[in-house]
Protein backbone atom coordinates (compact mmCIF):
# COMPACT_ATOMS: atom_id res chain seq x y z
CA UNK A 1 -5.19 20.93 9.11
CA UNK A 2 -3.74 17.68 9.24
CA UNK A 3 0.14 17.44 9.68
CA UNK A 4 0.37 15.67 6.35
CA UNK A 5 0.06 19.18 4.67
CA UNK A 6 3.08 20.26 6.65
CA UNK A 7 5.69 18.78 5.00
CA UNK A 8 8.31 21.96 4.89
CA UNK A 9 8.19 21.72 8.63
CA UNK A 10 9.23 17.87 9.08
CA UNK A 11 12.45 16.34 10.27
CA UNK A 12 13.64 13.42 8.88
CA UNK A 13 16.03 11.03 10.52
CA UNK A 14 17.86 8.02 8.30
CA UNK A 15 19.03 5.38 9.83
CA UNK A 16 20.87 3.62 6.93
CA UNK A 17 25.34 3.20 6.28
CA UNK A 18 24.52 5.64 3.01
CA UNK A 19 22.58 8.45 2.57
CA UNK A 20 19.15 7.46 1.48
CA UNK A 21 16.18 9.23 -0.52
CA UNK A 22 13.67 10.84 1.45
CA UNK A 23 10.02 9.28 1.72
CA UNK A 24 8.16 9.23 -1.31
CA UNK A 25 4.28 8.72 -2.20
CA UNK A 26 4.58 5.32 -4.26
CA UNK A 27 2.67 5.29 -7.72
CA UNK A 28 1.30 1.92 -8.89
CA UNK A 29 -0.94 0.47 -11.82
CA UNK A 30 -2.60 -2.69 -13.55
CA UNK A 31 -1.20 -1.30 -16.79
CA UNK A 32 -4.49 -2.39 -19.03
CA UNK A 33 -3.06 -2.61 -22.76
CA UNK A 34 -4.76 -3.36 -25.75
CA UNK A 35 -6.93 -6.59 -26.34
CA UNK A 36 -9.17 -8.01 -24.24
CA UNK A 37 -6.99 -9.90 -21.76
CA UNK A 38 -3.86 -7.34 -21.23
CA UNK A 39 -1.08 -8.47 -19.47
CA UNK A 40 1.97 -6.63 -17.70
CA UNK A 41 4.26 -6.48 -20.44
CA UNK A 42 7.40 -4.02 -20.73
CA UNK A 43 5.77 -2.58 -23.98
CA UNK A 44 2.40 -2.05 -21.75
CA UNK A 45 4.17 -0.81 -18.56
CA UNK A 46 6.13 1.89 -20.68
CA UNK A 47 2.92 2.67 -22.25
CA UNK A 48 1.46 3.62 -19.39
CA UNK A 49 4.51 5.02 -17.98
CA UNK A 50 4.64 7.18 -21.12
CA UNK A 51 1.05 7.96 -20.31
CA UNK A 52 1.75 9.33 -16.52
CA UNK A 53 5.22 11.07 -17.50
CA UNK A 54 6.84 9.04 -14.67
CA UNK A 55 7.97 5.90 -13.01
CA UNK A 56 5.84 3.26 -12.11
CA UNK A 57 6.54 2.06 -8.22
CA UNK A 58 4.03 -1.05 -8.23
CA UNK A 59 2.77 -3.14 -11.13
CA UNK A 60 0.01 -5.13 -10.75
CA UNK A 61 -0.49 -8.94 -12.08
CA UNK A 62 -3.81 -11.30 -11.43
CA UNK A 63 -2.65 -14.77 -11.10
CA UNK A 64 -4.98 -17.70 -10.85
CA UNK A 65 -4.58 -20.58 -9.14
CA UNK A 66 -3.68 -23.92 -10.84
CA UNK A 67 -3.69 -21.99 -14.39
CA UNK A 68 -1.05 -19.39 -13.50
CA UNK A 69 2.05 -21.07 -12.02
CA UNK A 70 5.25 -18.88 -10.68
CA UNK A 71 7.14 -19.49 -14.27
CA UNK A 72 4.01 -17.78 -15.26
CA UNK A 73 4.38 -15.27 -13.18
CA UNK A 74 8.39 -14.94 -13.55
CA UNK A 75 7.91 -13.30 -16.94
CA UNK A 76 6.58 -10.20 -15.07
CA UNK A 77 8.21 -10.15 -12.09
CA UNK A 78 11.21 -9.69 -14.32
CA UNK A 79 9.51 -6.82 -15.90
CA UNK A 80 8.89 -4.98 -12.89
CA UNK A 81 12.63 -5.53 -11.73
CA UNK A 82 14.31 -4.65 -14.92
CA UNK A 83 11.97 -1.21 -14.27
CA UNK A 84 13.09 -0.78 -11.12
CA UNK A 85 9.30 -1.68 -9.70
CA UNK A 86 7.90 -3.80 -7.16
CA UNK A 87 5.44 -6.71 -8.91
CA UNK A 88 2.16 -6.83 -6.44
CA UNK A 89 0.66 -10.22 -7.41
CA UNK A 90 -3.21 -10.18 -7.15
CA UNK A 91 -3.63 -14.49 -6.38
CA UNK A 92 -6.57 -15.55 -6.76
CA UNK A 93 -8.01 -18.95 -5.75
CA UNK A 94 -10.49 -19.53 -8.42
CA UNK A 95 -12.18 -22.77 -8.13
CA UNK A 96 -11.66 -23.31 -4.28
CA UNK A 97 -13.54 -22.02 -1.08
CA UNK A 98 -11.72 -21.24 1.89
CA UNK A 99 -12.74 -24.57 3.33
CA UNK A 100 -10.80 -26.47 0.74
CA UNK A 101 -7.94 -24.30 1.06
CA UNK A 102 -7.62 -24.81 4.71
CA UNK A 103 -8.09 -28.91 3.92
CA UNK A 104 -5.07 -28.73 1.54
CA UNK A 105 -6.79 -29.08 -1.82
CA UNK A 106 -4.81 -26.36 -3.06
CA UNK A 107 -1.56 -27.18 -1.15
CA UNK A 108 0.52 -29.06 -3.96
CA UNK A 109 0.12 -25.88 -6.35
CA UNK A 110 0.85 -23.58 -3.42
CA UNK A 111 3.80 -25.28 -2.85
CA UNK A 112 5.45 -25.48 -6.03
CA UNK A 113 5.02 -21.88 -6.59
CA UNK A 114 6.56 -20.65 -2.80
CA UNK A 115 8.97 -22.66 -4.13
CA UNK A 116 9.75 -20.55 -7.71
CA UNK A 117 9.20 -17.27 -5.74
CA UNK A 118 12.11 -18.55 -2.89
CA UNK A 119 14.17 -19.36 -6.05
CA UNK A 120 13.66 -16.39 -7.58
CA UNK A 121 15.05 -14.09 -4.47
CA UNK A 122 13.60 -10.69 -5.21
CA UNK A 123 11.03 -9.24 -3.14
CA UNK A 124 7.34 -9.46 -4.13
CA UNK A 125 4.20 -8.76 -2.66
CA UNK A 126 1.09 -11.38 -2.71
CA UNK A 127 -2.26 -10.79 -2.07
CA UNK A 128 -4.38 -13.98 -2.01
CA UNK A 129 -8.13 -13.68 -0.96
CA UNK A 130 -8.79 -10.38 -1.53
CA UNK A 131 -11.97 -8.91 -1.60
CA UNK A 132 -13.39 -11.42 0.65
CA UNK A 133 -16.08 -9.14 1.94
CA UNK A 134 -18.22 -9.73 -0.91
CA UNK A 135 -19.58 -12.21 -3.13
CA UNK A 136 -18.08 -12.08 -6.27
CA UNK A 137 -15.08 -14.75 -5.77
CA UNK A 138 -15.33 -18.54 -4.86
CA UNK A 139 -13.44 -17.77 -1.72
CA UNK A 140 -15.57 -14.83 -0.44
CA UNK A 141 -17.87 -14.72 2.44
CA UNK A 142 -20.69 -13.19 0.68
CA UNK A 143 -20.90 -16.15 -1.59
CA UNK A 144 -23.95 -17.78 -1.30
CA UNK A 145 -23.92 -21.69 -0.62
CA UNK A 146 -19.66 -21.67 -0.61
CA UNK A 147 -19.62 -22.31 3.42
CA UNK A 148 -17.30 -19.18 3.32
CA UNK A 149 -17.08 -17.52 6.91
CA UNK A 150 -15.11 -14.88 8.16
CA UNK A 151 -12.89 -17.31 10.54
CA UNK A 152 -12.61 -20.09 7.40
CA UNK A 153 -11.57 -17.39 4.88
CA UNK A 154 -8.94 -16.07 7.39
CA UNK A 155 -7.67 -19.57 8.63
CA UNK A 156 -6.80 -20.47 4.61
CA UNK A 157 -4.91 -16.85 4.23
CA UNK A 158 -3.25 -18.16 7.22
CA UNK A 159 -2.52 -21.47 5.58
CA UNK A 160 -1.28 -20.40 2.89
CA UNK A 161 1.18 -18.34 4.35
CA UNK A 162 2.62 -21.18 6.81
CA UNK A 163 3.48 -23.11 3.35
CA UNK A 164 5.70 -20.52 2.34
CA UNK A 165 7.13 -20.19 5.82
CA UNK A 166 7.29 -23.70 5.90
CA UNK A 167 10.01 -23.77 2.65
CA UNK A 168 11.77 -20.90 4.00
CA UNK A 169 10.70 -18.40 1.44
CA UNK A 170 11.57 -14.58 2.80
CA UNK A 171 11.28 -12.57 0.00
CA UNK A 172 7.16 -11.94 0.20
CA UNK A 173 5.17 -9.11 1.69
CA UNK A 174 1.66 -10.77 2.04
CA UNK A 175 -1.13 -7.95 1.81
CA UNK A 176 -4.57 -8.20 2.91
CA UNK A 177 -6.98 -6.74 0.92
CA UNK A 178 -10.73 -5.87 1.68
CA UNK A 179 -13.27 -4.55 -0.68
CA UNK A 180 -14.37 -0.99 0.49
CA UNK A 181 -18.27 -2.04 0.74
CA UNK A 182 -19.82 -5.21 2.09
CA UNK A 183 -21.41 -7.69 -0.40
CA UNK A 184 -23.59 -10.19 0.74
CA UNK A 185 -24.95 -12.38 4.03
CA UNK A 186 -22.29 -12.20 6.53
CA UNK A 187 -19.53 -9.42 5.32
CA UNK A 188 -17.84 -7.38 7.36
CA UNK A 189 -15.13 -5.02 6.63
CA UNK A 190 -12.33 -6.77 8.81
CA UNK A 191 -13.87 -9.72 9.70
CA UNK A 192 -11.46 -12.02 7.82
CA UNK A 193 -8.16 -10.51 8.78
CA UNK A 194 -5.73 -13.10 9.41
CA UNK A 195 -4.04 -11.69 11.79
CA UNK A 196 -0.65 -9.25 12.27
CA UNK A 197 1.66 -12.06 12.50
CA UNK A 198 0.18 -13.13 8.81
CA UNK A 199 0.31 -9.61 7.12
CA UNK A 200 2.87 -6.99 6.18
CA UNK A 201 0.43 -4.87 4.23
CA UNK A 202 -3.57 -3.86 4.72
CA UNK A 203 -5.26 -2.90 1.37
CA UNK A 204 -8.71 -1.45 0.00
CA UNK A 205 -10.00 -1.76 -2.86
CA UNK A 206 -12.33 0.50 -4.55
CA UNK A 207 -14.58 1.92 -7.92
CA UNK A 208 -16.70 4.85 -8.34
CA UNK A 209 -18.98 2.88 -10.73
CA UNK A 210 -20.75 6.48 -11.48
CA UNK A 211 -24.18 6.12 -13.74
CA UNK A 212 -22.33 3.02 -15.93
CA UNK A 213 -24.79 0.39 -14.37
CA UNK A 214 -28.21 0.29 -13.70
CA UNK A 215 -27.77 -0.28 -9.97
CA UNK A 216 -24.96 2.42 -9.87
CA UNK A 217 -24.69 6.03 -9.30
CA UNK A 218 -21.96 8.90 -9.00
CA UNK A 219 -19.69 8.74 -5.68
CA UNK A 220 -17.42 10.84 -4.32
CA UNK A 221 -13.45 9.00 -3.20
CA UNK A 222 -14.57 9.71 0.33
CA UNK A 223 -18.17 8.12 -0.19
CA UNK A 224 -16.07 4.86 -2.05
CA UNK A 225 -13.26 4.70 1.14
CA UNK A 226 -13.93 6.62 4.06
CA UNK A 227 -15.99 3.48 6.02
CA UNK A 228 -13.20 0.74 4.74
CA UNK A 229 -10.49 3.28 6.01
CA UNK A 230 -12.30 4.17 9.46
CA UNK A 231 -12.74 0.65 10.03
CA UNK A 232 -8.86 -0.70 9.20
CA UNK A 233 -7.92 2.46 12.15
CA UNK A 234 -7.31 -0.41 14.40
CA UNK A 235 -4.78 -2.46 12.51
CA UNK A 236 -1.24 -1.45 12.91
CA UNK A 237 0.02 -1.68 9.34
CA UNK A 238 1.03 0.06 6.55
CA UNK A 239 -2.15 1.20 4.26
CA UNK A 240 -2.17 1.46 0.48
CA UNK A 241 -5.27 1.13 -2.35
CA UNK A 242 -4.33 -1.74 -4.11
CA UNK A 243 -7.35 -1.20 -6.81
CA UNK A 244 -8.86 1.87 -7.25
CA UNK A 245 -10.76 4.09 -10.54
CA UNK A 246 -13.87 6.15 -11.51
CA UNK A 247 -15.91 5.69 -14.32
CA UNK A 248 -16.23 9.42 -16.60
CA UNK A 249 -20.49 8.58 -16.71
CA UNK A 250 -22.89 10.96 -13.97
CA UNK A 251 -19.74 12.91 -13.11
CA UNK A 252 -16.32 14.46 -13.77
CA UNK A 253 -13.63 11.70 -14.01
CA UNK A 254 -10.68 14.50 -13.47
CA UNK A 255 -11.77 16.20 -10.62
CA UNK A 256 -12.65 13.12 -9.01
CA UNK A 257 -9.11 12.30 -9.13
CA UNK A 258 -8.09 15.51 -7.76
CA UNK A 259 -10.39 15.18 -4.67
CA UNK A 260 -8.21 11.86 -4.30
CA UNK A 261 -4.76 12.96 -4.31
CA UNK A 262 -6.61 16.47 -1.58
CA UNK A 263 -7.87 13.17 0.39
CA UNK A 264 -4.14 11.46 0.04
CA UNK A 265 -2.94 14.83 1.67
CA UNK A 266 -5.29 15.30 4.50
CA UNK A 267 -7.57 13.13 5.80
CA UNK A 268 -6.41 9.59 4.05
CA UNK A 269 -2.24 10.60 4.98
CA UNK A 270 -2.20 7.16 6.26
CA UNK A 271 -2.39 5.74 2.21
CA UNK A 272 1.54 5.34 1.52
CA UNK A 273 0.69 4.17 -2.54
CA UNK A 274 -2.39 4.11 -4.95
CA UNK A 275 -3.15 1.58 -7.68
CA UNK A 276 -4.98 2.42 -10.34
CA UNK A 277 -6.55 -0.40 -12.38
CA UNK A 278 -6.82 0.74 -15.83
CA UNK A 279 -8.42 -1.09 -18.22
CA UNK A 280 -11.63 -0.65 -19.85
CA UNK A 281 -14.26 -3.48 -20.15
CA UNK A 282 -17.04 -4.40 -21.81
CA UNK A 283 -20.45 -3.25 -20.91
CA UNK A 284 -20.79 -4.76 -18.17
CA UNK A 285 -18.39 -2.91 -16.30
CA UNK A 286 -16.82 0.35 -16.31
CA UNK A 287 -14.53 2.52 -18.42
CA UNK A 288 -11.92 2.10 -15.76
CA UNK A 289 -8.97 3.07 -17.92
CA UNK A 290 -6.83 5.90 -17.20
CA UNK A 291 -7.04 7.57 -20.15
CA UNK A 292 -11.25 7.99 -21.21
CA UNK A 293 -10.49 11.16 -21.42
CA UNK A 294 -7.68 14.01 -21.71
CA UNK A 295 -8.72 15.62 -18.75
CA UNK A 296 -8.51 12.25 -16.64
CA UNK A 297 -4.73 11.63 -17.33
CA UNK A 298 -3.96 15.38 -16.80
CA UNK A 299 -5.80 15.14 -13.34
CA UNK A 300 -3.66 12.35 -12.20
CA UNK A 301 -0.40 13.84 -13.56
CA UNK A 302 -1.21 16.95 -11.59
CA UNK A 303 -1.76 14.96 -8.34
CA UNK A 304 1.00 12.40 -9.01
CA UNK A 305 3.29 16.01 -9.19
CA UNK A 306 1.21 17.28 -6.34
CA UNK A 307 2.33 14.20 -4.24
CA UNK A 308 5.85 14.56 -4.73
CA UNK A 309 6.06 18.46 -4.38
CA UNK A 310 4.87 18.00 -0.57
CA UNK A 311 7.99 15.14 0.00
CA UNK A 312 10.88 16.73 1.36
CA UNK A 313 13.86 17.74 -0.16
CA UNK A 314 17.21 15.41 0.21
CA UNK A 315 18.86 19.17 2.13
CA UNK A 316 15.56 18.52 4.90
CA UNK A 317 17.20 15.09 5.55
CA UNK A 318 19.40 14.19 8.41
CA UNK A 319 21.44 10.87 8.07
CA UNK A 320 22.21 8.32 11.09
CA UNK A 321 25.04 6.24 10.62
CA UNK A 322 23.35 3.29 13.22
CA UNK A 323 25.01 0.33 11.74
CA UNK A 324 28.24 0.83 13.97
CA UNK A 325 28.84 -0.86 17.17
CA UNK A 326 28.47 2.94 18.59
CA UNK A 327 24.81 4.21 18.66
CA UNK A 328 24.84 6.27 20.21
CA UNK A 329 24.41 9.15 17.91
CA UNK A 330 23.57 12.84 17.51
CA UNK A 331 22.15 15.01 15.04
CA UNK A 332 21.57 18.84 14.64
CA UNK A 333 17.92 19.53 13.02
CA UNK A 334 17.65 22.52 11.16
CA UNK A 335 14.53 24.39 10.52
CA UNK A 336 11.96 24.45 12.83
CA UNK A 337 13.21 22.10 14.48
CA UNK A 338 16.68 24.25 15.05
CA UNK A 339 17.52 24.57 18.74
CA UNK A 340 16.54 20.72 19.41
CA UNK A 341 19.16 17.77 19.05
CA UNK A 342 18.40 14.40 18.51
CA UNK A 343 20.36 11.21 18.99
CA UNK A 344 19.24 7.26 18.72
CA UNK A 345 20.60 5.08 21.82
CA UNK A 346 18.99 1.50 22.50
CA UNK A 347 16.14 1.78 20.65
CA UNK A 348 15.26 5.07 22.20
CA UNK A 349 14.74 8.57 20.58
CA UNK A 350 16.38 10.90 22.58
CA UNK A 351 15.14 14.74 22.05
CA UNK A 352 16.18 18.03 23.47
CA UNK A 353 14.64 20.50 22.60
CA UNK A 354 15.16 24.57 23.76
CA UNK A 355 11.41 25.52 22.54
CA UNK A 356 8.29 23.80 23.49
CA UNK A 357 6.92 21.87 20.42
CA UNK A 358 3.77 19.77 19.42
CA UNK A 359 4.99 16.67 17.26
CA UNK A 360 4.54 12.81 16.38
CA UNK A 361 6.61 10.19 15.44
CA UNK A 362 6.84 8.41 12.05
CA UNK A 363 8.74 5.23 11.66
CA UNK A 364 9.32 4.05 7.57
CA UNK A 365 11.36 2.10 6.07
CA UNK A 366 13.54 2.87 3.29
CA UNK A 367 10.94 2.81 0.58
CA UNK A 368 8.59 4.81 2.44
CA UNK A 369 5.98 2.83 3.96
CA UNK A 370 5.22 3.12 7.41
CA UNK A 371 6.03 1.57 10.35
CA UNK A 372 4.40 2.88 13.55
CA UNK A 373 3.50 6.50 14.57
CA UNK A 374 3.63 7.88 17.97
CA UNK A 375 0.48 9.83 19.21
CA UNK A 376 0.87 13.37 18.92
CA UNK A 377 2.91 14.90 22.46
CA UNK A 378 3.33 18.44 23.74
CA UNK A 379 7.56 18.47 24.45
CA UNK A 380 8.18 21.35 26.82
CA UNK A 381 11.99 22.77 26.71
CA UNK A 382 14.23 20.01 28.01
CA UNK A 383 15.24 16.20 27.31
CA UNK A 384 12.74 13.65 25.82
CA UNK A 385 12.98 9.72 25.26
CA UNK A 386 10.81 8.53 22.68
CA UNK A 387 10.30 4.82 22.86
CA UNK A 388 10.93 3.43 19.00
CA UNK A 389 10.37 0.08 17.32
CA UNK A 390 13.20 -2.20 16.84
CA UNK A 391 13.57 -3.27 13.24
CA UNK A 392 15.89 -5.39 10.95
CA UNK A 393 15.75 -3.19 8.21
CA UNK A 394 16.92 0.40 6.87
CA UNK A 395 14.47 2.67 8.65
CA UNK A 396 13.50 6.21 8.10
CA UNK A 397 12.24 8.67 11.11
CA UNK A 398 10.23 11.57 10.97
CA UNK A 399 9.42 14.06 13.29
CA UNK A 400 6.22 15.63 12.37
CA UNK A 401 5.49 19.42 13.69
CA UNK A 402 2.23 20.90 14.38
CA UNK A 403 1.15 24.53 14.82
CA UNK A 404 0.26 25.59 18.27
């Protein structure tokens, strides 16, 4: 069983001045709302809030280019920080293809809002470009007659991230987000990455459309994900679904959304948040919102509950004081773990152990999302270094022990 399931046999190291909360499962949403163009209100978000029984980590906002500026935008980036919630801003490039984004067609809007977001100092996360596997948006590759390629699309991501490095703007994670099928000449699953050095997040997004099209039919979360997720194995950053939601037609809505939150515990343990996009719409989509049905919402309150009963407990957490000019310190695990002692000393993991143990790394920071793992390693009795990342930030280690 994968070590995921394990989580009453994990140590967890801080590294942080205070003591910090131990890694949770983040829980996100495009709230939906009535009317036929819902926005991310605070009246929507507690709605849906209400709806779940708990907090909302994400919220999720579609901005447009040219029609949606940031002051546009500020209205519910406010909303998300006044709820204690991270705004994910879905920007979309209507109007352009990638070619006219890397030519600077698009550069004086870009511009003014990197500028708003700098000015406004609190972390967000853009996404511009998604979906650019298929054929749906001006900027995708699957378009036909838009000159979109795989290099083009990934050169304007890349473009539009220099402008914001070029005014100095700090405060954005940039996700990249790929559809989880191929749509049209040309797609490929990765194709258009931009590149690590452009991206702080990977993404998929997702539908089971069920029977609610005529092209459709009923499909399992692992029939919607498991290719997109294979295939993003090789990037080295931290995974979440960004959109994701059934339809209730040619199958059962709930249990669907139980098999997801099993997957999010086994085989898909790499998925740090889910985003589910609900919102209803007209015939000719889906019935995408949460709540089609009783059994739907109770599903995903069980699996939200699910999620956080496997996080450890704040007594299963060690805390690191590594912000001295001393690091070189030492821990006592309990647990499992009892008999080994850990310290962190120049960027090293330093392990002894008295029993022989089969374990990983896990490197988060503080709001959970991870960082690097270590392949899994046999540690006989005796002293181990474990060669860690260096980071800037507040990071969390975990220590992740398999049976024998």
């Amino acid at each position: 069983m994968p070590i995921g399931v394990y989580m009453n046999k994990k140590l967890f190291l801080s590294m942080c001045v205070a003591p910090v909360a131990a890694m949770a499962f983040q829980i996100g949403a495009w709230v939906g709302g009535p009317g036929q163009y819902p926005q991310p209100t605070q009246q929507n978000v507690q709605a849906f809030q209400d709806l779940q029984g708990t907090h909302l980590d994400l919220i999720s906002y579609f901005a447009l280019f040219d029609i949606n500026d940031w002051n546009a935008t500020e209205q519910y980036a406010n909303v998300a920080k006044n709820n204690g919630s991270t705004l994910v801003v879905t920007w979309m490039a209507n109007g352009y293809n990638a070619q006219e984004l890397v030519n600077g067609k698009a550069d004086e809007y870009i511009r003014d809002y990197a500028k708003g977001v700098k000015n406004y100092g609190e972390e967000i996360w853009l996404r511009p470009l998604h979906e650019a596997n298929g054929d749906w948006y001006d900027w995708g590759v699957g378009k036909e007659g838009a000159g979109n390629t795989d290099a083009n699309v990934a050169e304007a991501f890349r473009h539009i991230v220099k402008i914001f490095r070029e005014e100095n703007v700090t405060n954005v994670k940039w996700v990249w987000t790929t559809n989880a099928s191929n749509a049209g000449t040309g797609t490929t699953l990765t194709g258009n990455y931009p590149g690590d050095e452009y991206v702080d997040y990977i993404s998929i997004d997702g539908y089971n459309w069920g029977k609610c099209q005529s092209w459709s039919s009923w499909q399992t979360f692992s029939q919607v994900f498991k290719k997109a997720y294979n295939a993003l194995a090789n990037i080295d950053k931290p995974l979440f679904i960004a959109e994701i939601s059934s339809s209730e037609l040619g199958g059962n809505k709930a249990e669907w959304i139980t098999d997801m939150f099993d997957h999010f515990a086994t085989d898909f343990s790499r998925v740090f948040a889910v985003m589910w996009f609900s919102q209803s719409k007209e015939a000719n989509e889906g019935d995408w919102a949460l709540n089609t049905s009783q059994a739907a919402v109770d599903a995903w309150k069980a699996g939200i509950a699910k999620m956080k009963a496997s996080e450890p407990t704040s007594s299963s957490s060690q805390d690191i004081n590594s912000s001295s000019s001393d690091n070189n310190t030492g821990i006592k695990p309990t647990g499992r773990a009892a008999g080994s002692s850990f310290r962190l000393q120049d960027g090293k993991l330093y392990m002894q152990t008295d029993k022989a143990l089969k374990a990983s790394v896990v490197q988060f920071d503080y709001q959970g999302r991870i960082l690097w793992r270590s392949a899994v390693q046999h540690f006989a009795p005796g002293v181990h270094a474990i060669e860690v990342p260096r980071t800037n930030t507040q990071n969390i280690f975990r220590l992740d022990i398999q049976h024998h």
